[in-house]
N, C-alpha and C. Protein backbone atom coordinates (compact mmCIF):
# COMPACT_ATOMS: atom_id res chain seq x y z
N UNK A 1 57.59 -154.43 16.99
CA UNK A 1 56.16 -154.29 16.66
C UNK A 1 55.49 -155.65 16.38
N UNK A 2 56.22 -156.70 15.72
CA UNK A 2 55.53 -157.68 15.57
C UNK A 2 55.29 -158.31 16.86
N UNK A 3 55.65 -158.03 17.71
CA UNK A 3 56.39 -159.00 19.26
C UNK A 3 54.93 -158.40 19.74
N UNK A 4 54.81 -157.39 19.52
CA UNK A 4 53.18 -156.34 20.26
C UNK A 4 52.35 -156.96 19.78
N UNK A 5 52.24 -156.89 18.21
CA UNK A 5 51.05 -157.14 17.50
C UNK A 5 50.39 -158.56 18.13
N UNK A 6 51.34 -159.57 17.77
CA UNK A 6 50.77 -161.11 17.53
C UNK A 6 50.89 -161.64 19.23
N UNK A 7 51.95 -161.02 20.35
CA UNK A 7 51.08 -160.99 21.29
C UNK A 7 49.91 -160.42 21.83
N UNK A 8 49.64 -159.44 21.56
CA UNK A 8 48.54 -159.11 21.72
C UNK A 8 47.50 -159.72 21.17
N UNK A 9 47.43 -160.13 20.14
CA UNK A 9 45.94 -160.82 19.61
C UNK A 9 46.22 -162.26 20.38
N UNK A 10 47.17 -162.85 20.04
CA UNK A 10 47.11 -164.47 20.99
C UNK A 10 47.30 -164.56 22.02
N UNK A 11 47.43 -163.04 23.31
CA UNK A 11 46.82 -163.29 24.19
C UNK A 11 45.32 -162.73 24.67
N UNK A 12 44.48 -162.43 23.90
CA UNK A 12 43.40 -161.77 23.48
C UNK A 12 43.46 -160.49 24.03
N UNK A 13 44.33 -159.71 24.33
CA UNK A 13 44.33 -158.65 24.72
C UNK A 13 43.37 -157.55 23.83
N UNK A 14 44.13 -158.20 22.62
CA UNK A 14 43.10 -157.12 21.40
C UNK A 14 42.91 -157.85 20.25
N UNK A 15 41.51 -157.69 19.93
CA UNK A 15 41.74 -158.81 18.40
C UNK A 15 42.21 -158.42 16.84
N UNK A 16 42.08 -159.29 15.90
CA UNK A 16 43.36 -158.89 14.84
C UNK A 16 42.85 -158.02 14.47
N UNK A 17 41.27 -157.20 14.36
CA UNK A 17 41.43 -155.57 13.64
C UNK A 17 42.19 -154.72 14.34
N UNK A 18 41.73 -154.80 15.85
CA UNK A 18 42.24 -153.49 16.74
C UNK A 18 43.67 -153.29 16.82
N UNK A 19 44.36 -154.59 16.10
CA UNK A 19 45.71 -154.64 16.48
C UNK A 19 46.71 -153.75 15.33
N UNK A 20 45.54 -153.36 14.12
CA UNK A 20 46.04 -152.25 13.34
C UNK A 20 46.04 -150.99 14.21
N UNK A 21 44.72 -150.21 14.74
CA UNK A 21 45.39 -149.26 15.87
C UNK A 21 46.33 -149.57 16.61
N UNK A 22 46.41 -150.73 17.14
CA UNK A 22 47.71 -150.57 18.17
C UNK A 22 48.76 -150.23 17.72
N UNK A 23 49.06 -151.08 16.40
CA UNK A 23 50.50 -150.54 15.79
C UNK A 23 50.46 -149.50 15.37
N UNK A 24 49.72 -148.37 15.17
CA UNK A 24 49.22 -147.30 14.85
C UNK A 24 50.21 -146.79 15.95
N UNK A 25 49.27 -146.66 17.08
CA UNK A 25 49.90 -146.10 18.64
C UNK A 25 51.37 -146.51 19.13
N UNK A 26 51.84 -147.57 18.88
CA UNK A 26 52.97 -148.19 18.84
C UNK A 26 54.33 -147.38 18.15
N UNK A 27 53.68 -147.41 17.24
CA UNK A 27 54.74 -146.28 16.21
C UNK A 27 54.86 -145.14 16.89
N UNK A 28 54.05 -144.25 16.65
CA UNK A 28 53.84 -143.15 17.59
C UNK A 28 54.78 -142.89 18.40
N UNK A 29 54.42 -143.85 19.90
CA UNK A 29 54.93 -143.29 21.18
C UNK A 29 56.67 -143.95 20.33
N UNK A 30 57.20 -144.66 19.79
CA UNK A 30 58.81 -145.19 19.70
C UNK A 30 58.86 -144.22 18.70
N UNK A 31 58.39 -143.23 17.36
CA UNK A 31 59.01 -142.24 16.81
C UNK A 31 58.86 -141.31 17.47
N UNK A 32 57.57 -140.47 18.67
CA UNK A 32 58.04 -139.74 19.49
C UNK A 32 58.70 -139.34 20.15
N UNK A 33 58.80 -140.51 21.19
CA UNK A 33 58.97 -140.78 22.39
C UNK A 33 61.08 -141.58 23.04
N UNK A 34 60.78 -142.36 21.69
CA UNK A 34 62.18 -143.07 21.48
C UNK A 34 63.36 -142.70 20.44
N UNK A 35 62.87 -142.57 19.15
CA UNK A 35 63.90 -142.04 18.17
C UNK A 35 63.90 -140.36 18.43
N UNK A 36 62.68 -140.21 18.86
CA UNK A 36 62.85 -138.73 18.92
C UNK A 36 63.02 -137.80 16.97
N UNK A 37 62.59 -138.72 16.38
CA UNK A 37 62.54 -137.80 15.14
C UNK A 37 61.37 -137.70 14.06
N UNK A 38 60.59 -137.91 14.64
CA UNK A 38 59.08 -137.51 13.94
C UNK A 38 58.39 -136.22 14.83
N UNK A 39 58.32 -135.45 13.56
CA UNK A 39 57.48 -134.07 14.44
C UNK A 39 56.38 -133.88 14.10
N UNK A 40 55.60 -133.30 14.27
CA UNK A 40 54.31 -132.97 14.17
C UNK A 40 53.63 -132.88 12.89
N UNK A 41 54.79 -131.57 12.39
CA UNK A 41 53.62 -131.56 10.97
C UNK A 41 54.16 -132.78 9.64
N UNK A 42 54.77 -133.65 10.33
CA UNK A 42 55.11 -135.32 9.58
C UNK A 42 54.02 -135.71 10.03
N UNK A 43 53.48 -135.77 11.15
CA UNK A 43 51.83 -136.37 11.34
C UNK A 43 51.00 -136.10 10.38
N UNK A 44 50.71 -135.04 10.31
CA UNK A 44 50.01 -134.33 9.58
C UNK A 44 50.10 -134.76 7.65
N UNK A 45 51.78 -134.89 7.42
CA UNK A 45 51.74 -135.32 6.16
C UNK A 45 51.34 -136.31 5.84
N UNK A 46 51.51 -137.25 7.14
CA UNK A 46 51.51 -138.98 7.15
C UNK A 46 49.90 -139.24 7.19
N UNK A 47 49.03 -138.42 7.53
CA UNK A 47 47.40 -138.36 7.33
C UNK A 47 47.08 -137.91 5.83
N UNK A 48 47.98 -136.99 5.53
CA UNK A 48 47.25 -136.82 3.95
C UNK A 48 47.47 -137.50 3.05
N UNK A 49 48.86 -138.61 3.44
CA UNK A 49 49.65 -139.38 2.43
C UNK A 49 48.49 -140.74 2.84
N UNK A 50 48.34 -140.87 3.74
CA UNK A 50 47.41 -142.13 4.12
C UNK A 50 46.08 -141.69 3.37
N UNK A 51 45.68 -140.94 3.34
CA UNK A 51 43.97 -140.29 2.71
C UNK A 51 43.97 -141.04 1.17
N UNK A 52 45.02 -140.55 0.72
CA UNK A 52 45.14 -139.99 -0.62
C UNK A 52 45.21 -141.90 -1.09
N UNK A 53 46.14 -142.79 -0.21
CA UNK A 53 46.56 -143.84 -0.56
C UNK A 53 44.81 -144.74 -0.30
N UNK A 54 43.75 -144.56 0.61
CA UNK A 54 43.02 -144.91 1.72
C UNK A 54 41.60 -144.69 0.18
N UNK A 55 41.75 -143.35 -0.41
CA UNK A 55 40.72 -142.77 -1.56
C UNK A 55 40.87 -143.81 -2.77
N UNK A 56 42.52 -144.43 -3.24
CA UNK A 56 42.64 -145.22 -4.16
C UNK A 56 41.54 -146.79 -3.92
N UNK A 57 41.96 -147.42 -2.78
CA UNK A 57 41.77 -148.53 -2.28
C UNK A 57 40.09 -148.23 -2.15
N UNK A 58 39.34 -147.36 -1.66
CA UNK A 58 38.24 -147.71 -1.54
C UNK A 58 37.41 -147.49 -3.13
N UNK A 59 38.11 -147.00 -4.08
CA UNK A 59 37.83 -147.36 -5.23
C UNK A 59 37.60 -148.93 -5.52
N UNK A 60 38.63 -149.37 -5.22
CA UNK A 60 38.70 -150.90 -5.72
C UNK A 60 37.95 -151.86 -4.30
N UNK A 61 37.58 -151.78 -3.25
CA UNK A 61 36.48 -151.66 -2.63
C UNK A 61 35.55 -152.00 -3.09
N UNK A 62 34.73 -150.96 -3.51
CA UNK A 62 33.85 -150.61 -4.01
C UNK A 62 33.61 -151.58 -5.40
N UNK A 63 34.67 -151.95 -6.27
CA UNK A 63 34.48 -152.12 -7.20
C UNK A 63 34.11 -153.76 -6.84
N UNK A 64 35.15 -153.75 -5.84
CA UNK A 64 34.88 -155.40 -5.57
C UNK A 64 33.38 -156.17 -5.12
N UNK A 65 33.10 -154.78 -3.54
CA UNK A 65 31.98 -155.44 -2.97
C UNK A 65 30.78 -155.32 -4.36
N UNK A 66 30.89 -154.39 -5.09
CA UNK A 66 29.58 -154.29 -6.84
C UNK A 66 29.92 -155.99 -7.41
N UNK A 67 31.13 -155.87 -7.54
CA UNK A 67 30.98 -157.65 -8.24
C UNK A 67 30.86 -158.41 -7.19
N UNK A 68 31.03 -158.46 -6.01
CA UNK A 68 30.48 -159.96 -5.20
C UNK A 68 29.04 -160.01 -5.32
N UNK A 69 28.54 -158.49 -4.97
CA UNK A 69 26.85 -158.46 -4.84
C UNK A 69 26.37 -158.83 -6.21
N UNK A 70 26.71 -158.89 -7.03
CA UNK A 70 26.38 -158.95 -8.47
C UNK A 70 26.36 -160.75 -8.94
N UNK A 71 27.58 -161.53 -8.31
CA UNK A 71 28.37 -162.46 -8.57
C UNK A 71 27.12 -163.33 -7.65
N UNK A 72 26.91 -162.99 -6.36
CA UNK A 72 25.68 -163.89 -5.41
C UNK A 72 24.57 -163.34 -5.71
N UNK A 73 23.92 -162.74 -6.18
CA UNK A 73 22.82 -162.30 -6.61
C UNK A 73 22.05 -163.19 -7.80
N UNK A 74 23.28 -163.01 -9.01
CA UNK A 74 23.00 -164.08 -9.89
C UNK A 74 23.61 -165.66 -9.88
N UNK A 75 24.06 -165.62 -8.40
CA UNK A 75 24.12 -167.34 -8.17
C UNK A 75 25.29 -168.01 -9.08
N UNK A 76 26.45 -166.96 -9.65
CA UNK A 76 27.58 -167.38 -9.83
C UNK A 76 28.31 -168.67 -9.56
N UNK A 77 28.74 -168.63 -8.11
CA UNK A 77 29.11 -169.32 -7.50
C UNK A 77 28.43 -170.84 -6.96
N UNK A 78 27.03 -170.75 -7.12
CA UNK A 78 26.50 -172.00 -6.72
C UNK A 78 26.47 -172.63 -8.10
N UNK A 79 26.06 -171.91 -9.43
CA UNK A 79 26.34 -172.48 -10.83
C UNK A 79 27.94 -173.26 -10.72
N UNK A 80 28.72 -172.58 -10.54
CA UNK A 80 29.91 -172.87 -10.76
C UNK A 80 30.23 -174.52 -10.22
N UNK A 81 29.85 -174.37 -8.54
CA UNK A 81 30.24 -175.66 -7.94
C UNK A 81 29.10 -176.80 -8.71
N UNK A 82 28.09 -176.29 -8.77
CA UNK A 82 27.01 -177.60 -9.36
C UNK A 82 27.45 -178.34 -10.74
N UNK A 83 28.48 -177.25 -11.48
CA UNK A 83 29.08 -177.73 -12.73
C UNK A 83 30.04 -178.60 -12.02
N UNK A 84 30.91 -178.00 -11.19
CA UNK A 84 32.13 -178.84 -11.06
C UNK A 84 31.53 -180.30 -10.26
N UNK A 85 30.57 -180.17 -9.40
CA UNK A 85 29.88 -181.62 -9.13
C UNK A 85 29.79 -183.14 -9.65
N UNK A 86 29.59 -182.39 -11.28
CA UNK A 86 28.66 -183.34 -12.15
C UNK A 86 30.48 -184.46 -12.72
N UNK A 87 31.66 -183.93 -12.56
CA UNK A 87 32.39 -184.76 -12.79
C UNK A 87 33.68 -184.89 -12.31
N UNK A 88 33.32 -184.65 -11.34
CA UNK A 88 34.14 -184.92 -9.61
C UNK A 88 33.97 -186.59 -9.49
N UNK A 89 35.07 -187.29 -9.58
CA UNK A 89 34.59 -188.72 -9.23
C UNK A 89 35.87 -189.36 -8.04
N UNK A 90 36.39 -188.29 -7.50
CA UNK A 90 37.98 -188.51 -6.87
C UNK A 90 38.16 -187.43 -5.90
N UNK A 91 38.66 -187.98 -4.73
CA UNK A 91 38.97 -186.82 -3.88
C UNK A 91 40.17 -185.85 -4.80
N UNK A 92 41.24 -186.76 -5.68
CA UNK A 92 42.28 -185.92 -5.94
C UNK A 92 41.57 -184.89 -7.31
N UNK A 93 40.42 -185.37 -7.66
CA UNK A 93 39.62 -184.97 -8.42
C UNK A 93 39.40 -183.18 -7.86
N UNK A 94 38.72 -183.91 -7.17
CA UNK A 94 38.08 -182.64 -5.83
C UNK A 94 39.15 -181.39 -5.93
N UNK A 95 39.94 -181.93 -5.57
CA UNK A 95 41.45 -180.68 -4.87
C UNK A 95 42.01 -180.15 -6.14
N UNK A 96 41.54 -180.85 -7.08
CA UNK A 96 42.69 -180.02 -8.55
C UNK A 96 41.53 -178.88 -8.92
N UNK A 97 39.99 -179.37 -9.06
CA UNK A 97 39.02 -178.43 -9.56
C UNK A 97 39.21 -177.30 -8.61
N UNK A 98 38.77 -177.58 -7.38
CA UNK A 98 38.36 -176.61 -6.32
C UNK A 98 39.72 -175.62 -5.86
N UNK A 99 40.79 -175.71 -6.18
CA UNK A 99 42.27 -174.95 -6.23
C UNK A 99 41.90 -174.08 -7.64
N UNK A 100 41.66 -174.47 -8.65
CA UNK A 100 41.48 -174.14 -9.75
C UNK A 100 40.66 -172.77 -9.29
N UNK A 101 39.36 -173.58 -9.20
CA UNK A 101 37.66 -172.52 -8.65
C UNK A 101 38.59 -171.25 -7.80
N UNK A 102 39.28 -171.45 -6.78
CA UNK A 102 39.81 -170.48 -5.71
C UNK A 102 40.03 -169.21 -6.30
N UNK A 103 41.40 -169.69 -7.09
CA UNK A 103 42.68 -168.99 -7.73
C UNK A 103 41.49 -168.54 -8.80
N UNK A 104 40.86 -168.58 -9.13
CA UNK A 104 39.51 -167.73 -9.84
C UNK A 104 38.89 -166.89 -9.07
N UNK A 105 38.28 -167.61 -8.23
CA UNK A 105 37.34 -166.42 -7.36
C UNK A 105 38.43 -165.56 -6.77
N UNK A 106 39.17 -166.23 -6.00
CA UNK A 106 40.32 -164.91 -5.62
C UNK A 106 40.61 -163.74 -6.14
N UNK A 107 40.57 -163.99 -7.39
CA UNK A 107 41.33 -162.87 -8.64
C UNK A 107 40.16 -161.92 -8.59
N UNK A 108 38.54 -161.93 -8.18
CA UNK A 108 37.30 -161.17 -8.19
C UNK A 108 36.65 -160.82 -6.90
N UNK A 109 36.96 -161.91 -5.71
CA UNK A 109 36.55 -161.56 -4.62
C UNK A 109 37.01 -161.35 -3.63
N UNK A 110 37.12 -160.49 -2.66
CA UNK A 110 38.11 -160.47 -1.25
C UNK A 110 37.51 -161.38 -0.74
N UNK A 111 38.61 -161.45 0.36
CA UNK A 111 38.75 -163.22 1.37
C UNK A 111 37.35 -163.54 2.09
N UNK A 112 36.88 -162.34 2.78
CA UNK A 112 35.37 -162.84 3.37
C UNK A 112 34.26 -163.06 3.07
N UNK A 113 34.55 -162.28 1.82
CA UNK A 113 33.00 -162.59 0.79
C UNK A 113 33.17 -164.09 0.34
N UNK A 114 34.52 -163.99 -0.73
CA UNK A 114 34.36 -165.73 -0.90
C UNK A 114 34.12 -166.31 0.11
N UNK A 115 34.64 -166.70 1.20
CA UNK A 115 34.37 -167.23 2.75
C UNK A 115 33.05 -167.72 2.96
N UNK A 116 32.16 -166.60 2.92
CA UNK A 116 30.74 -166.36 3.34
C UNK A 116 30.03 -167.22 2.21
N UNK A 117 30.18 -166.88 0.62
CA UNK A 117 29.70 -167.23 -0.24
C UNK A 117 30.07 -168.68 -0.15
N UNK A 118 30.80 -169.40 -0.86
CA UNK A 118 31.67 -170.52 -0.74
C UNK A 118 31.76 -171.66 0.30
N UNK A 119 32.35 -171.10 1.08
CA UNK A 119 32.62 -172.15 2.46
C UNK A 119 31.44 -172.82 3.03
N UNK A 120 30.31 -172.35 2.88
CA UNK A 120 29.03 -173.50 3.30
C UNK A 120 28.52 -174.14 1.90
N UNK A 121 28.98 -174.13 0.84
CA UNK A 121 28.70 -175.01 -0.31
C UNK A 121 29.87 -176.12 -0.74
N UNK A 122 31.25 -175.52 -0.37
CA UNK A 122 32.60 -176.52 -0.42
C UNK A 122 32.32 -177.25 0.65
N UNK A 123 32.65 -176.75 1.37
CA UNK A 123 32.70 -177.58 2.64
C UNK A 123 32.18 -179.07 2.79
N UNK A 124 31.16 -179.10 2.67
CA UNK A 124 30.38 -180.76 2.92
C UNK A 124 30.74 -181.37 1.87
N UNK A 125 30.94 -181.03 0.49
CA UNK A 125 31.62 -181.58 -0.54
C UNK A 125 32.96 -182.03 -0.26
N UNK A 126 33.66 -181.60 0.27
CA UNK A 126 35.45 -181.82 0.75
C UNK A 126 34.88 -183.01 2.18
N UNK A 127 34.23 -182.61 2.80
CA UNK A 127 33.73 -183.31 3.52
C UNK A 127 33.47 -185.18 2.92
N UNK A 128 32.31 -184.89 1.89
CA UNK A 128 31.91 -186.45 1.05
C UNK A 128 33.37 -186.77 0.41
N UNK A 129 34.47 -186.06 0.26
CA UNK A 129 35.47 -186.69 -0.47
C UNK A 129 36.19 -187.01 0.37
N UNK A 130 36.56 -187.29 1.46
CA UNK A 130 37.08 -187.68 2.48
C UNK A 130 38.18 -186.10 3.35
N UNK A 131 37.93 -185.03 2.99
CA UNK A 131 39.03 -184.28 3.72
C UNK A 131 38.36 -184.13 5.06
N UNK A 132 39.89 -183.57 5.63
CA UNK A 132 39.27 -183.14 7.23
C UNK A 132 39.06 -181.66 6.49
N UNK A 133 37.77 -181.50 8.03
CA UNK A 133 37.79 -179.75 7.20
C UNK A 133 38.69 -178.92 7.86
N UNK A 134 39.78 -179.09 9.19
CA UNK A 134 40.78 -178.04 8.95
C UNK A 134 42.36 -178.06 8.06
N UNK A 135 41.82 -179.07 7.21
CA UNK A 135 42.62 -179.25 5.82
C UNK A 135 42.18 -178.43 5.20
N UNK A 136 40.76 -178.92 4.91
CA UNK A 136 40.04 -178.22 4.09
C UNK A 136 40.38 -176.28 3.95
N UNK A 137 39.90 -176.49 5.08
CA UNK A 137 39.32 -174.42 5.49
C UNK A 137 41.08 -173.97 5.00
N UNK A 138 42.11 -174.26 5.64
CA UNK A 138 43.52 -174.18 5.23
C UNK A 138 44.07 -173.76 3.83
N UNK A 139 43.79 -174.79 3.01
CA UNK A 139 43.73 -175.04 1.85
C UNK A 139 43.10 -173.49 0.80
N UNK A 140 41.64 -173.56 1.40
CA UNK A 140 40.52 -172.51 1.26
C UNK A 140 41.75 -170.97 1.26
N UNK A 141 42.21 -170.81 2.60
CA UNK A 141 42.84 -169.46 3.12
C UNK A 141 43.36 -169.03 2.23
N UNK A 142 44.60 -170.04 1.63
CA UNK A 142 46.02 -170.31 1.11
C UNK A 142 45.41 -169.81 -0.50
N UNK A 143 44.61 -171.09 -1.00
CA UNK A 143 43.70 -169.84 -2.07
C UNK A 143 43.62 -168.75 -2.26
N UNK A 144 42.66 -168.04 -1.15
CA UNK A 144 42.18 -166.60 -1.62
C UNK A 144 42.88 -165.41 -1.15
N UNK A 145 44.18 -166.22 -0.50
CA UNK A 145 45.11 -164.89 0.01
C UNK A 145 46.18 -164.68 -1.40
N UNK A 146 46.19 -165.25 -1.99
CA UNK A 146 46.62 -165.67 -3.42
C UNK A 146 46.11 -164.81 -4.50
N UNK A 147 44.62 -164.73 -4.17
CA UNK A 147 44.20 -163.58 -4.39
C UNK A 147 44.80 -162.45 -4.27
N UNK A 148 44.95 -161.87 -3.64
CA UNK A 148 45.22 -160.80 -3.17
C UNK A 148 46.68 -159.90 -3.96
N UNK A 149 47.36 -160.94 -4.26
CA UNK A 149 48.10 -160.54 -5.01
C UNK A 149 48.48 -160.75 -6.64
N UNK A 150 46.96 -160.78 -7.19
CA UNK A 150 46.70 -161.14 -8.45
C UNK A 150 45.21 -160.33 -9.28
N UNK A 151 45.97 -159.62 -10.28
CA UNK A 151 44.87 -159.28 -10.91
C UNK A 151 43.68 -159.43 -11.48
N UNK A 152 42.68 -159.36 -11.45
CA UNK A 152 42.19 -157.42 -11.62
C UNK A 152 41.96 -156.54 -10.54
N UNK A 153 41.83 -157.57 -9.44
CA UNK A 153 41.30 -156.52 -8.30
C UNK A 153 41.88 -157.25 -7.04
N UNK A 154 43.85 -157.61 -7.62
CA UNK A 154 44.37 -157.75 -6.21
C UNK A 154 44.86 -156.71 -5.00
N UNK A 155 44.15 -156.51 -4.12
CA UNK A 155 44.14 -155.09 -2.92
C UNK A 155 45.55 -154.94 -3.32
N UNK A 156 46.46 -156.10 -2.65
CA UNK A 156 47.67 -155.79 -2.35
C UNK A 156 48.65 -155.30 -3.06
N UNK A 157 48.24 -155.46 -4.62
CA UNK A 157 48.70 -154.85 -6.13
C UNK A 157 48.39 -153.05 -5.86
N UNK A 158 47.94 -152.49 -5.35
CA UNK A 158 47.32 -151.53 -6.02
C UNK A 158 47.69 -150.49 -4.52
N UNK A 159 47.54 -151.95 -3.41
CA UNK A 159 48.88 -150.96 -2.07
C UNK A 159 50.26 -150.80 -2.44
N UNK A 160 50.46 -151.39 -2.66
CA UNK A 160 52.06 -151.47 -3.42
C UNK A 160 52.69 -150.52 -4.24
N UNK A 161 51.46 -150.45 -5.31
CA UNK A 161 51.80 -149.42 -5.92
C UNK A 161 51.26 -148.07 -5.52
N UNK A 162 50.38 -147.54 -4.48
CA UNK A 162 50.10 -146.43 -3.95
C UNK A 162 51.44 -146.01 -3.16
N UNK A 163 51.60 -146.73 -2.76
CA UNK A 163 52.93 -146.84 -1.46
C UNK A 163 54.15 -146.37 -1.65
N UNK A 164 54.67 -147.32 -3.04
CA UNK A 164 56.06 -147.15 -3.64
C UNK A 164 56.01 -146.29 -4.78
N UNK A 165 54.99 -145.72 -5.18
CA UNK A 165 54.46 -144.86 -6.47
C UNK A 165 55.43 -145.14 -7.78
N UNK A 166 54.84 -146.52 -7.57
CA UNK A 166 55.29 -147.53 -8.93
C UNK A 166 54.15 -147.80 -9.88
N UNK A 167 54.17 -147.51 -11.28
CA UNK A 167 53.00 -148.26 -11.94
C UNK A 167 52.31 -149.76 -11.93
N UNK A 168 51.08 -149.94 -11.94
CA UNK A 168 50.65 -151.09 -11.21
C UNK A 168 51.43 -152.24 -12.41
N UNK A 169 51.55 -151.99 -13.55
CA UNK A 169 51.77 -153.07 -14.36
C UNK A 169 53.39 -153.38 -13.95
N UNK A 170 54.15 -152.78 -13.35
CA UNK A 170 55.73 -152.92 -12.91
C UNK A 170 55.36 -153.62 -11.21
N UNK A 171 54.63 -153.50 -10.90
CA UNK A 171 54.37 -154.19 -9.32
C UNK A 171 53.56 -155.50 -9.49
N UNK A 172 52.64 -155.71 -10.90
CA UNK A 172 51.90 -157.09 -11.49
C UNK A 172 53.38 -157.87 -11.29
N UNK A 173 54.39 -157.07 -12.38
CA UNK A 173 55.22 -157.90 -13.40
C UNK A 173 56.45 -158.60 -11.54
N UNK A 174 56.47 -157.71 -11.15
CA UNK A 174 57.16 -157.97 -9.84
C UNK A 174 56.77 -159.07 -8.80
N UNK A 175 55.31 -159.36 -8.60
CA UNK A 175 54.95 -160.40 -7.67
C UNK A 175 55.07 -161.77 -8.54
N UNK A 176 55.11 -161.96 -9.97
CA UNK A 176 54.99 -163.15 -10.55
C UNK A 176 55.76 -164.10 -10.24
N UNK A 177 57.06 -164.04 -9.61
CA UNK A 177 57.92 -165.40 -8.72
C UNK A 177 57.19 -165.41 -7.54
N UNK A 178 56.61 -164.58 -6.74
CA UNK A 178 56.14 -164.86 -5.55
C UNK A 178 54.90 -165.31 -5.75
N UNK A 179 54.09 -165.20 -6.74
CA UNK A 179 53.06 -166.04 -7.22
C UNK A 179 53.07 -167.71 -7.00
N UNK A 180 53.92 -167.70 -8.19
CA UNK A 180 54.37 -169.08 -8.34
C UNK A 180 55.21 -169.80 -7.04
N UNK A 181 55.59 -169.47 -6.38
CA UNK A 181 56.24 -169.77 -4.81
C UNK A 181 55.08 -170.25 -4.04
N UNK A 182 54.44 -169.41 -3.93
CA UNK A 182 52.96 -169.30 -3.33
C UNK A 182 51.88 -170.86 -3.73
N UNK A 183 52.14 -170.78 -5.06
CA UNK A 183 51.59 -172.20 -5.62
C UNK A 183 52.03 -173.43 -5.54
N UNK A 184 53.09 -173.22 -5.01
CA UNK A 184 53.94 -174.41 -4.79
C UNK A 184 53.60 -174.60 -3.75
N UNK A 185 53.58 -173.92 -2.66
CA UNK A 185 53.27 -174.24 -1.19
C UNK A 185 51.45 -174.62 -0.89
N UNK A 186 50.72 -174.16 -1.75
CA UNK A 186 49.36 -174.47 -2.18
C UNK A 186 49.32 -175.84 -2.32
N UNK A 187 50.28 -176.17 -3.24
CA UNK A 187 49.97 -177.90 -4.09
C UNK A 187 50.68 -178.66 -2.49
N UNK A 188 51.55 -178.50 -2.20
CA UNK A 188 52.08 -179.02 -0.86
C UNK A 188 50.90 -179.12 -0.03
N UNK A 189 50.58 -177.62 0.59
CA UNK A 189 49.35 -178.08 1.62
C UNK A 189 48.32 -178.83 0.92
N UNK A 190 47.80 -178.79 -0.13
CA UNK A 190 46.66 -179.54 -0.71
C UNK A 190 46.78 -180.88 -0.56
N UNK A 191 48.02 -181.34 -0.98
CA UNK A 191 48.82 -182.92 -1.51
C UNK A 191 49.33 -183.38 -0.05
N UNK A 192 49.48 -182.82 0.83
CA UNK A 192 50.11 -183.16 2.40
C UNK A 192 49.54 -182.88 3.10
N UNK A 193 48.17 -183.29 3.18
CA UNK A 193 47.44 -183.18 4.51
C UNK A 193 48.04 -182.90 5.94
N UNK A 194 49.09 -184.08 6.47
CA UNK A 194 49.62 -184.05 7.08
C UNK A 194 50.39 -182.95 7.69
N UNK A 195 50.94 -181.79 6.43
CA UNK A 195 51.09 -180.69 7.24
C UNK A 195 50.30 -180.08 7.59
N UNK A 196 48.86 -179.44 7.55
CA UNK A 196 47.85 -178.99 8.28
C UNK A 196 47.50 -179.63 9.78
N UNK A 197 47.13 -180.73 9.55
CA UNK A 197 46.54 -181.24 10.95
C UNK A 197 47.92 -181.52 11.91
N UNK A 198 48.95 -181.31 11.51
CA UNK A 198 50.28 -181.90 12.26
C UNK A 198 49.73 -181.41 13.94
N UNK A 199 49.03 -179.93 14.44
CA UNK A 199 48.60 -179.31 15.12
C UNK A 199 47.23 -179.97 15.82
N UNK A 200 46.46 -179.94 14.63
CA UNK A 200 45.33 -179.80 14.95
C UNK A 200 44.64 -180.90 15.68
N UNK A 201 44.93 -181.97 15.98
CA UNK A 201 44.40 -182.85 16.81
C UNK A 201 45.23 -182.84 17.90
């Protein structure tokens, strides 16, 4: 499945949403078709078990897109960077605040909102401090996917525990080495430019 998935999007066959249906269909025809041991009314369970998991998540959704709209509305985020502005005097300056800022917004916003919000106000700033910006944007990703697995409103906390029907505070207490793993490889890409662009030119 992975061999389907990530060829398929990098040879544009299908891009990275559609490539959740595919693996959708993928499954399918190899538990139909190949193992021969998925029957029908397992479809059927596997739709209500998905509903039920699908009803949790758009709770926290919901809760999220209310605080982004809430968070850019009252100009959160442009307060925030105009503070961190005023005593920024160092690129290494730059990269300790703005890692900091991330691993914050992360913990409140999913990846595209910060993106949208954010990324045209960082940007030219990382820019005046000397980064390249596909350091930069890199850096940015590595942040707010960080997110994702950190509370109050990390998605991937709250799949986890829909999934494995584990309490969320035993699936918090569970990602905290992979947290910190995660941060390590953060301070690396931040501090080693060099591994980002190794590609990119």
């Amino acid at each position: 499945m992975p061999v389907f998935i990530l060829g398929g999007i990098y040879s544009g066959f299908f891009t990275a949403t559609e490539s959740a249906a595919m693996a959708v269909v993928y499954a399918l025809v190899v538990e139909f078709f190949i193992h021969r041991e998925f029957k029908l009314h397992q479809l059927y369970e596997a739709f209500i078990e998905t509903a039920e998991m699908l009803g949790l998540l758009f709770l926290i959704l919901i809760t999220a897109t209310s605080l982004n709209k809430y968070m850019t509305f009252e100009g959160i985020p442009q307060m925030m960077v105009d503070y961190l502005s005023t005593f920024i005097n160092s690129k290494t300056t730059f990269i300790i605040f703005v890692n900091i800022l991330l691993l914050i917004v992360g913990c409140f916003m999913d990846v595209m909102s910060a993106i949208l919000v954010l990324a045209p106000i960082l940007t030219p700033m990382s820019i005046h401090y000397g980064m390249d910006p596909v350091h930069f944007g890199i850096m940015m990703i590595v942040n707010l996917e960080i997110g994702y697995i950190t509370p109050p409103i990390g998605i991937n906390l709250f799949v986890a525990s829909g999934i494995f029907k584990e309490p969320l505070g035993a699936v918090v207490k569970s990602v905290i080495p992979y947290i910190g793993i995660m941060i390590i490889g953060l301070l690396i890409i931040s501090f080693v430019p060099e591994i980002s662009l190794m590609f990119a030119k």
